[in-house]
C-alpha atoms as a PDB file:
ATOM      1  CA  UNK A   1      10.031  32.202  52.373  1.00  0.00           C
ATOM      2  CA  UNK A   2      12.210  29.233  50.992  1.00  0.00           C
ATOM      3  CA  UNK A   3      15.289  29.763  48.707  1.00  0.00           C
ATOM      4  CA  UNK A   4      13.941  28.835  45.785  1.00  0.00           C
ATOM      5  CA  UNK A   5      11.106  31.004  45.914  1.00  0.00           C
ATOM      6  CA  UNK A   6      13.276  34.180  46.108  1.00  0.00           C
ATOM      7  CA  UNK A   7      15.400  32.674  42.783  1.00  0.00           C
ATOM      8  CA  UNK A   8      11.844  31.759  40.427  1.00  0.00           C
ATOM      9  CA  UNK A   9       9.192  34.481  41.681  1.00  0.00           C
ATOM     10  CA  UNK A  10       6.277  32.791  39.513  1.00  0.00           C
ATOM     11  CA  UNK A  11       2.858  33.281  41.046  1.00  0.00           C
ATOM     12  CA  UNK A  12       0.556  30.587  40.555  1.00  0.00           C
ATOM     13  CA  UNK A  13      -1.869  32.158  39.468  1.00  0.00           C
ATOM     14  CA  UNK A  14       0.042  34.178  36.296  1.00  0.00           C
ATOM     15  CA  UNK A  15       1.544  31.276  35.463  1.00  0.00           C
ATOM     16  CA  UNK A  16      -0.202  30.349  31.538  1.00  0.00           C
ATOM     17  CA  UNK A  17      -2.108  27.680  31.702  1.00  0.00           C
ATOM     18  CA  UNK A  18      -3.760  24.907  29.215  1.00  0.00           C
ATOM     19  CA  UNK A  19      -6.963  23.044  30.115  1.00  0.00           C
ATOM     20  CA  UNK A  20      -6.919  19.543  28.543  1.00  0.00           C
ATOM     21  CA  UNK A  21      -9.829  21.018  26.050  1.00  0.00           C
ATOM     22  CA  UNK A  22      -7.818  23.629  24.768  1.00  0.00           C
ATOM     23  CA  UNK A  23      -4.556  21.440  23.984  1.00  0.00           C
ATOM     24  CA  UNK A  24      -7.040  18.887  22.167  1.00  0.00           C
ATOM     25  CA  UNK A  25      -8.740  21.456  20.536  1.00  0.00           C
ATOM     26  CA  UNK A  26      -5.329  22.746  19.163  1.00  0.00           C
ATOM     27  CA  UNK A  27      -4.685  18.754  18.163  1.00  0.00           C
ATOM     28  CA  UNK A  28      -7.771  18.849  16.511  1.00  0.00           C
ATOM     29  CA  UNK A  29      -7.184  21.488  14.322  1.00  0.00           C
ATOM     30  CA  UNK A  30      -3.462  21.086  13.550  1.00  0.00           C
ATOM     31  CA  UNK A  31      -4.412  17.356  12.084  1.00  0.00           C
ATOM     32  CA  UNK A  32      -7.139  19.185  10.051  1.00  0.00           C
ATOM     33  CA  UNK A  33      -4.745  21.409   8.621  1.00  0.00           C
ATOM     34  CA  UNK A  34      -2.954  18.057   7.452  1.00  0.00           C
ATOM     35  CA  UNK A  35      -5.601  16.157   6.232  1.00  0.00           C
ATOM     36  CA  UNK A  36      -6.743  19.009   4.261  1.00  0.00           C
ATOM     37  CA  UNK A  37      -3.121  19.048   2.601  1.00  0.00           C
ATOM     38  CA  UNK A  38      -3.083  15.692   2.132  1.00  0.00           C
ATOM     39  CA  UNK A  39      -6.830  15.281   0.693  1.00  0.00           C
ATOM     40  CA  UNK A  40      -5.334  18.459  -1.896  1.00  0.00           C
ATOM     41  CA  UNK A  41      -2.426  16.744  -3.072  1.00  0.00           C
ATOM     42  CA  UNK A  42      -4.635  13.843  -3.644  1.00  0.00           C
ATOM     43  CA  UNK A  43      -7.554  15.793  -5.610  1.00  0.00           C
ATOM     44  CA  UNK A  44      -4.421  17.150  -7.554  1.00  0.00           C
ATOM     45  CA  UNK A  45      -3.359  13.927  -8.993  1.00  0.00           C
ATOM     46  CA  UNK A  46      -0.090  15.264 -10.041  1.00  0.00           C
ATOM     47  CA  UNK A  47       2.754  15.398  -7.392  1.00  0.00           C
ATOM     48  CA  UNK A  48       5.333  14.517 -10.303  1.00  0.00           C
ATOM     49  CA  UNK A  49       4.126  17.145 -13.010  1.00  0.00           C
ATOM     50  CA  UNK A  50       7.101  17.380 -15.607  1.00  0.00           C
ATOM     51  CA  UNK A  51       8.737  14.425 -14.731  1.00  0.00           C
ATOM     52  CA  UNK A  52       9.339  12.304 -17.917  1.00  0.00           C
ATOM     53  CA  UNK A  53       6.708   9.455 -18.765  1.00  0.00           C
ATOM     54  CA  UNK A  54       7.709   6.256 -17.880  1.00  0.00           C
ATOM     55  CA  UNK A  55       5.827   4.786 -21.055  1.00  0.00           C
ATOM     56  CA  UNK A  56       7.106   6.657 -23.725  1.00  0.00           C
ATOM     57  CA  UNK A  57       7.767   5.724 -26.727  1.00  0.00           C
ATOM     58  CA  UNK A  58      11.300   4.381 -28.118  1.00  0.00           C
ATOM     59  CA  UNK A  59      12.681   6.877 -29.651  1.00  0.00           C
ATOM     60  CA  UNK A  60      14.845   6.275 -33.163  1.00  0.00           C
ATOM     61  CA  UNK A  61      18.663   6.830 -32.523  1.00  0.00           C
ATOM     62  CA  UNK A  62      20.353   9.990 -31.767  1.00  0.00           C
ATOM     63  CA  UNK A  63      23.416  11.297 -33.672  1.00  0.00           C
ATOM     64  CA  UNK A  64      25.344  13.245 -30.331  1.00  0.00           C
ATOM     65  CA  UNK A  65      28.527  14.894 -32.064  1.00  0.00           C
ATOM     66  CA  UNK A  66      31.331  13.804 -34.093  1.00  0.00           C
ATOM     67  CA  UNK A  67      33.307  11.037 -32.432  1.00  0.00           C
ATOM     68  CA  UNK A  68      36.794  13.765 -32.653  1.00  0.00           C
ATOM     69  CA  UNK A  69      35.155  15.837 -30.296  1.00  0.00           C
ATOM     70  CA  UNK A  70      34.823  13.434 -27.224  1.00  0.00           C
ATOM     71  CA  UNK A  71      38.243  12.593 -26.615  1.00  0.00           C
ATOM     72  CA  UNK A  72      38.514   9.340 -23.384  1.00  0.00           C
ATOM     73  CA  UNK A  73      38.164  11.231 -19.993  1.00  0.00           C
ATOM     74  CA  UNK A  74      35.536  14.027 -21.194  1.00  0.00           C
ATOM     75  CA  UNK A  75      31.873  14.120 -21.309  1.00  0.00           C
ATOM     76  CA  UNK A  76      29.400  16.075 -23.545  1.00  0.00           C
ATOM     77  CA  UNK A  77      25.512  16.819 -22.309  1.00  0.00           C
ATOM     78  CA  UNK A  78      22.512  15.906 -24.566  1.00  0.00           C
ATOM     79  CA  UNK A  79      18.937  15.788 -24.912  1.00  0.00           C
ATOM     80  CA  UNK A  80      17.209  12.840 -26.019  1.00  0.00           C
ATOM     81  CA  UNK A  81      13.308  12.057 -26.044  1.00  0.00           C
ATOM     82  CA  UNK A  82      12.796  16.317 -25.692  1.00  0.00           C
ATOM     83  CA  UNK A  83      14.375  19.151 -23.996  1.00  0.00           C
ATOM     84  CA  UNK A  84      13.582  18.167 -20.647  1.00  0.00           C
ATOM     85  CA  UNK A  85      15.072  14.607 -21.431  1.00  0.00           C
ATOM     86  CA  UNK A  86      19.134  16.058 -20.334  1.00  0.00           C
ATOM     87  CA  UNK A  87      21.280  13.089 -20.449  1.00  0.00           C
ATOM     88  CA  UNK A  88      24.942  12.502 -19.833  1.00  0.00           C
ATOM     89  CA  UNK A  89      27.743  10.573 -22.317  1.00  0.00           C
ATOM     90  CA  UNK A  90      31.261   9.991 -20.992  1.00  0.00           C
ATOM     91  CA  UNK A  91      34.020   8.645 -22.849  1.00  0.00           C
ATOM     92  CA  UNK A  92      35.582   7.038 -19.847  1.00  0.00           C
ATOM     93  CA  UNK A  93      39.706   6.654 -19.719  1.00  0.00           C
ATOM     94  CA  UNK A  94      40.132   3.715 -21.341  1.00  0.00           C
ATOM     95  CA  UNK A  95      37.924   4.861 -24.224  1.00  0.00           C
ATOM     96  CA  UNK A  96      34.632   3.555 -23.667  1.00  0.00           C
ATOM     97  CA  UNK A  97      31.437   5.066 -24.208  1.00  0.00           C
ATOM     98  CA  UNK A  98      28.702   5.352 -21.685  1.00  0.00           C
ATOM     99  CA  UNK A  99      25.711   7.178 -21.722  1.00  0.00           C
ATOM    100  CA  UNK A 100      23.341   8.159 -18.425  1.00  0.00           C
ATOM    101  CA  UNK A 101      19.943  10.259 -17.927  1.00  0.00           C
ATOM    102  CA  UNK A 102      21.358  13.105 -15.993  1.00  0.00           C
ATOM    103  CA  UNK A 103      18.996  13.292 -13.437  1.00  0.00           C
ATOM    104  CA  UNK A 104      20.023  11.680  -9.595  1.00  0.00           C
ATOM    105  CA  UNK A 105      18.080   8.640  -8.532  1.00  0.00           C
ATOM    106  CA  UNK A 106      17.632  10.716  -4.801  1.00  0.00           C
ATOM    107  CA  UNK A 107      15.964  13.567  -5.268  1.00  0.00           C
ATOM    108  CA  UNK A 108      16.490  14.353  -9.203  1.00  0.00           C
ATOM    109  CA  UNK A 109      19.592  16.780  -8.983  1.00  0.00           C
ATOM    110  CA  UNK A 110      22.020  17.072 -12.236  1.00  0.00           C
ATOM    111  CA  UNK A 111      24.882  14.319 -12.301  1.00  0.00           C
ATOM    112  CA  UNK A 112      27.780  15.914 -13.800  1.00  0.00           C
ATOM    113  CA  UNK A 113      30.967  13.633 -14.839  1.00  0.00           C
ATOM    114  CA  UNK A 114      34.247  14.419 -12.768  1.00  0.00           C
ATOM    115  CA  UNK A 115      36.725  12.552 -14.639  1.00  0.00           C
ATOM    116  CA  UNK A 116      36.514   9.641 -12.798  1.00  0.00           C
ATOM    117  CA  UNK A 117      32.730   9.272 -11.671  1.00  0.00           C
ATOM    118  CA  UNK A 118      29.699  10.629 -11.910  1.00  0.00           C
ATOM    119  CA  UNK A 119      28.735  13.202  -9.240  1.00  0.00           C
ATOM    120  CA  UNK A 120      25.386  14.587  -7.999  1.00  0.00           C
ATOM    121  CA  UNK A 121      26.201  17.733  -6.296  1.00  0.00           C
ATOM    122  CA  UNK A 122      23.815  18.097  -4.286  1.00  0.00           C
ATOM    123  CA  UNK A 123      24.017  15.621  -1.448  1.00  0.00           C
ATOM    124  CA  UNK A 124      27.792  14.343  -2.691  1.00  0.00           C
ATOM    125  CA  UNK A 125      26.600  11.316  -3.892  1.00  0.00           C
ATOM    126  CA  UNK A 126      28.971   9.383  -6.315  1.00  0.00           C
ATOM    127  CA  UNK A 127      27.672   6.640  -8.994  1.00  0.00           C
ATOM    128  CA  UNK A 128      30.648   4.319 -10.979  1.00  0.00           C
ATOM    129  CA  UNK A 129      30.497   5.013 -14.576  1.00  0.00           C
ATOM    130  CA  UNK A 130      30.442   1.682 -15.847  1.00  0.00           C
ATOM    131  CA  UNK A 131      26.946   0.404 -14.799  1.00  0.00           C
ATOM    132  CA  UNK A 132      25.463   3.832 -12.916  1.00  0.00           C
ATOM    133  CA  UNK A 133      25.552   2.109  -9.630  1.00  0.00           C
ATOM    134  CA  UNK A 134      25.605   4.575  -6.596  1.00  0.00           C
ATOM    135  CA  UNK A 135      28.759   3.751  -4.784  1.00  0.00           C
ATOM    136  CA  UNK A 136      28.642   6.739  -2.288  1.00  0.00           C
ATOM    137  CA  UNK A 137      26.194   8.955  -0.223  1.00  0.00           C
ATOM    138  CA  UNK A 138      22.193   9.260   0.043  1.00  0.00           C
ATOM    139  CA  UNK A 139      21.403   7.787  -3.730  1.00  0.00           C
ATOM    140  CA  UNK A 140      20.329   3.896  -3.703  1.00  0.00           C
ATOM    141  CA  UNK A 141      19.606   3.083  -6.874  1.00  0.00           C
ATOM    142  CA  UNK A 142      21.447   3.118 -10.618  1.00  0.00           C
ATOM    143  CA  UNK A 143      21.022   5.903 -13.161  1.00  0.00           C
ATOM    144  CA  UNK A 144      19.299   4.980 -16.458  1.00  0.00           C
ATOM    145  CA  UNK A 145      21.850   3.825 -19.247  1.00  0.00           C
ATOM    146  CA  UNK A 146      21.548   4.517 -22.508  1.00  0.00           C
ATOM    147  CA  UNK A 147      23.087   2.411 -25.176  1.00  0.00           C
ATOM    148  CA  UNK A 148      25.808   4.705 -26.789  1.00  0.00           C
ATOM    149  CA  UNK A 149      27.652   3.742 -30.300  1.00  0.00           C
ATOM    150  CA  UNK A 150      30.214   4.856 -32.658  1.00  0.00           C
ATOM    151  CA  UNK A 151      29.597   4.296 -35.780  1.00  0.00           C
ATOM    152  CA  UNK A 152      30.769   6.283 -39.079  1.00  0.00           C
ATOM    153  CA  UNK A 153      32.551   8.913 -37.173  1.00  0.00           C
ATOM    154  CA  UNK A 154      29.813   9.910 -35.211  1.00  0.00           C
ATOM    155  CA  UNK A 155      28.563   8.829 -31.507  1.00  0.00           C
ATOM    156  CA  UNK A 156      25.032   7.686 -31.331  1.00  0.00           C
ATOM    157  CA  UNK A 157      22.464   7.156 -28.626  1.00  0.00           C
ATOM    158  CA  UNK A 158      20.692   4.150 -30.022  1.00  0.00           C
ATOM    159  CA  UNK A 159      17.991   3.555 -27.044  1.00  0.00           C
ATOM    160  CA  UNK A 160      17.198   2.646 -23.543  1.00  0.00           C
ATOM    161  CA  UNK A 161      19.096  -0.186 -21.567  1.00  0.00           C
ATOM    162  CA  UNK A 162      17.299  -2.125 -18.857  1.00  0.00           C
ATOM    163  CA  UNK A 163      17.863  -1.222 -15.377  1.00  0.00           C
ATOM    164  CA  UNK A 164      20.870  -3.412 -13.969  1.00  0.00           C
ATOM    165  CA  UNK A 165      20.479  -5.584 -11.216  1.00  0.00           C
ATOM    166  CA  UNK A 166      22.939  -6.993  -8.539  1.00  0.00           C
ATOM    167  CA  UNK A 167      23.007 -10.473  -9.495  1.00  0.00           C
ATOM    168  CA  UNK A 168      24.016  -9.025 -13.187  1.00  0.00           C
ATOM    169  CA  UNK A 169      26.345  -6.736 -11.226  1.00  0.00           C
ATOM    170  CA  UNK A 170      28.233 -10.188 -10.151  1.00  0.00           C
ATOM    171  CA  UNK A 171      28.442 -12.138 -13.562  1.00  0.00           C
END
């Protein structure tokens, strides 16, 4: 009896075995099982549910809190078109204001403002304050702006800013 024999004692014929009917029967069903997720996400028609309507409509300025209260290097949270609308406004250093949607452009994680930058938690991804532009980890593109103003002693969120782009990024 050879070596190797003595070291793996497998017999033939208890070793498991697959016919090529079985494994493509097994095939078979596993890509059912995926088509008939796919085919129920599709019937659904809602993979987003509760995720904030892209065609809203404008909404009339916000008063945010009394311009005292945000002193340059802090940030207060907000709610603006309802209560699932969070948003973020940051009096940066040098005193200006800024004003974000909260949620991260990855996978829709709460930014939160570190002193310096905004920071998405959960995947340590960093955005610059003054335009929203992810400058570190997985996120890709900008956070919403909002236009933020003081005016009369107060700090308001006056509406939606366009989405910057690079070339504007440049200018």
């Amino acid at each position: 009896m050879p070596h190797w024999k003595k070291s793996f004692p497998v017999d033939l014929a208890e070793e498991g075995h697959f016919s090529r009917r079985e494994f493509v029967r097994f095939l078979a069903m596993v890509s059912a099982g995926f088509t008939a997720g796919i085919g129920y996400l599709a019937l659904r028609k809602q993979p987003l549910a509760g995720a904030p309507d892209s065609v809203a409509a404008p909404v009339g300025p916000l008063r945010v809190c009394p311009a005292s209260e945000l002193a340059p290097g802090n940030s207060r949270l907000f709610t603006y078109r309802d209560d699932r609308d969070r948003c973020i406004l940051v009096r940066t250093r040098q005193g200006t204001l800024k004003a974000y949607r909260q949620t991260c452009t990855h996978l829709g994680c709460s930014v939160r403002w570190d002193g310096q930058r905004l920071e998405c938690p959960c995947h340590h991804g960093y955005f610059e304050v003054d335009r929203g532009f992810p400058v570190q980890g997985p996120p890709t593109r900008p956070l919403s702006a909002l236009a933020a103003v003081e005016q009369d002693g107060f700090i308001w969120v006056i509406g939606d800013l366009p989405k910057p782009t690079l070339s504007q990024e440049k200018s």
